[in-house]
N, C-alpha and C. Protein backbone atom coordinates (compact mmCIF):
# COMPACT_ATOMS: atom_id res chain seq x y z
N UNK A 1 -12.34 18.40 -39.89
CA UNK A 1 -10.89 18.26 -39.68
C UNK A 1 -10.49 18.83 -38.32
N UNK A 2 -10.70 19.99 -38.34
CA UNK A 2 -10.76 20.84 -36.96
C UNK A 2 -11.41 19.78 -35.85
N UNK A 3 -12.19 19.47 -35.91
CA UNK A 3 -12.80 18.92 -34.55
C UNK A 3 -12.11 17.26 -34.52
N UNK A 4 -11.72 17.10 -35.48
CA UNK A 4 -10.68 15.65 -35.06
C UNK A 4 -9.68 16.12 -34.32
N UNK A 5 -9.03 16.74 -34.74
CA UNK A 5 -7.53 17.63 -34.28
C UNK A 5 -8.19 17.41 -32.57
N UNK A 6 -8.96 18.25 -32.24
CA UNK A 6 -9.70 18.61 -31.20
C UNK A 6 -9.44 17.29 -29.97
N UNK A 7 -10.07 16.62 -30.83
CA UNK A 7 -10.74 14.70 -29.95
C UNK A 7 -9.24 14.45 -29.57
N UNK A 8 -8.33 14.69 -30.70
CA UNK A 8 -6.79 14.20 -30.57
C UNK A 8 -6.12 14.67 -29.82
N UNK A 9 -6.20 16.12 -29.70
CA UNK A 9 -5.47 16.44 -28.27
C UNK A 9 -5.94 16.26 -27.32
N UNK A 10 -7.58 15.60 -26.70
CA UNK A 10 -7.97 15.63 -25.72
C UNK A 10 -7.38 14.00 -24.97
N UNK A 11 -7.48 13.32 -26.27
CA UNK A 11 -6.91 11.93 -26.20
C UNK A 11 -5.85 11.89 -25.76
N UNK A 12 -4.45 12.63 -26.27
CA UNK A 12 -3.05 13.25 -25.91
C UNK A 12 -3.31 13.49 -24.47
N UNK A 13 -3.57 14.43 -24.48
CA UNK A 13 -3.82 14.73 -23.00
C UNK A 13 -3.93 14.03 -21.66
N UNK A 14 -5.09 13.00 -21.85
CA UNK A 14 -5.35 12.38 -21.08
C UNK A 14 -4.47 10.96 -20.78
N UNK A 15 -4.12 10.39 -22.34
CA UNK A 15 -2.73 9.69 -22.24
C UNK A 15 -1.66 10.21 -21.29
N UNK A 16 -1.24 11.38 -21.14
CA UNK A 16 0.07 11.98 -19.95
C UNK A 16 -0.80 12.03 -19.34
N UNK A 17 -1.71 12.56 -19.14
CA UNK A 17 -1.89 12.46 -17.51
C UNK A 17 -1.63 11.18 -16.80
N UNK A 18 -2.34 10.32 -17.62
CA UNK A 18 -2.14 8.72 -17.32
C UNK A 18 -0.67 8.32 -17.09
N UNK A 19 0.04 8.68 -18.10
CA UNK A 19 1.27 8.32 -18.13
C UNK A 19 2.01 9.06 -17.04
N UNK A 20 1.79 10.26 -16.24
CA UNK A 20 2.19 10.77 -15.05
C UNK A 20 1.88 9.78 -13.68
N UNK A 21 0.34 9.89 -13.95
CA UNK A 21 0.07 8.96 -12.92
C UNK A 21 0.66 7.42 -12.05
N UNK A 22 1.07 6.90 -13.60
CA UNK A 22 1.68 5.74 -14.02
C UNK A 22 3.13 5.59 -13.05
N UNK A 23 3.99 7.00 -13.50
CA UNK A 23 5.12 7.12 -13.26
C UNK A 23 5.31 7.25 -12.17
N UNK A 24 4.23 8.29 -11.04
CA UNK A 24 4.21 8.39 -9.86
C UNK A 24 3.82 7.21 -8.96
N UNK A 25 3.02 6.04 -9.35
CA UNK A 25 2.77 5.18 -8.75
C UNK A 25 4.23 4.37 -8.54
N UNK A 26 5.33 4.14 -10.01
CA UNK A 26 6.71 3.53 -10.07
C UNK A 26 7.42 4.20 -8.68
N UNK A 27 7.21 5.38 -9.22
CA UNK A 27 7.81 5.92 -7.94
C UNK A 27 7.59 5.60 -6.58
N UNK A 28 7.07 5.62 -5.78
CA UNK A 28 6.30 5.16 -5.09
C UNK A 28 6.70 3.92 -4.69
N UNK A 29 6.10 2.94 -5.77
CA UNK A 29 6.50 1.89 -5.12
C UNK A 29 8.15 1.63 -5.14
N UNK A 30 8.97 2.21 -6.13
CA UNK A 30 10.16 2.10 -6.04
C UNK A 30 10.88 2.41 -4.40
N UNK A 31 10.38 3.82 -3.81
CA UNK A 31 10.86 3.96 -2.60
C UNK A 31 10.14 3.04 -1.68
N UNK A 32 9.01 2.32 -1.71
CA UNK A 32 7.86 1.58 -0.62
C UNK A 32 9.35 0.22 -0.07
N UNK A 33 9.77 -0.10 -2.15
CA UNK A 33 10.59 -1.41 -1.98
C UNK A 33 12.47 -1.39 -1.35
N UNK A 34 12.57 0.19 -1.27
CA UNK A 34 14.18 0.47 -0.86
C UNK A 34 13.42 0.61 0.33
N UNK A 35 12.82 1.04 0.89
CA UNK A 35 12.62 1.09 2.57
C UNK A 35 12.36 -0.22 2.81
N UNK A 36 11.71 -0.88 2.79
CA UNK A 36 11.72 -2.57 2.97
C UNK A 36 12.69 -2.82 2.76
N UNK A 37 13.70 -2.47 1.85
CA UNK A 37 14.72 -3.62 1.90
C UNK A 37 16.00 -2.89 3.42
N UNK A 38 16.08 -1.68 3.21
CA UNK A 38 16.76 -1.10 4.33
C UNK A 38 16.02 -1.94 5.29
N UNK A 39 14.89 -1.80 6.02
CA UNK A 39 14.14 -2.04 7.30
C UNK A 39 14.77 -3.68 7.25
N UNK A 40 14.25 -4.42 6.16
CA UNK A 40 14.81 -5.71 6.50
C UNK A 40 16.38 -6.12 6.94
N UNK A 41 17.25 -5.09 6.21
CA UNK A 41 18.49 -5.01 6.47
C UNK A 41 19.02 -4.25 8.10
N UNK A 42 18.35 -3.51 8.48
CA UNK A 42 18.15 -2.97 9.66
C UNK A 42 17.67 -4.20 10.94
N UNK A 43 17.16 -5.06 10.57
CA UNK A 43 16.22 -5.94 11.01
C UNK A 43 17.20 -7.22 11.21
N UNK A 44 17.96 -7.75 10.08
CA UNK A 44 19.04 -8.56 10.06
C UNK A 44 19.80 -7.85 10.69
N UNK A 45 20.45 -7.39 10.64
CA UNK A 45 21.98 -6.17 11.54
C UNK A 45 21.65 -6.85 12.95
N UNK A 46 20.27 -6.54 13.63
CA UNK A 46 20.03 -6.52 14.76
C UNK A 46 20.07 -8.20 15.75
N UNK A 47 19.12 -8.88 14.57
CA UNK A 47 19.53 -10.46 14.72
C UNK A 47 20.90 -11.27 14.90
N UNK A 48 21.43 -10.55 14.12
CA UNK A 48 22.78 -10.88 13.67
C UNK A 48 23.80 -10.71 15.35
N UNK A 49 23.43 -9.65 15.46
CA UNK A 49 23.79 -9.10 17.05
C UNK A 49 23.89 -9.56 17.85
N UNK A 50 22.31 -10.04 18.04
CA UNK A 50 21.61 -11.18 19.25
C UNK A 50 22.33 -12.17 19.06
N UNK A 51 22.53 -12.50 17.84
CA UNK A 51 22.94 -14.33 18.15
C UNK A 51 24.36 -14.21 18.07
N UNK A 52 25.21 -13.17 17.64
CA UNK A 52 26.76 -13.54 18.09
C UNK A 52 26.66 -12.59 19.26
């Protein structure tokens, strides 16, 4: 019984870690895709300029 318990928290465990990992990658790419969209918007502004 004891050593199931055992396997189960190691299982637990490694699930969050995963699930950290997971979250930090969202992250991540969440800011990768607001800087692209600023830069593109930064990028239009400037076009926009040129041609009027």
């Amino acid at each position: 019984m004891r050593k199931q318990r055992d396997k189960h928290n190691k299982l637990v465990t490694r699930r969050k870690r995963e699930d950290r990992r997971e979250c930090f990658a969202m992250a991540l790419l969440t800011i990768f895709f607001a800087f692209m969209i600023i830069v593109v918007m930064l990028g239009l502004g400037q076009v926009w300029e040129m041609i009027y």
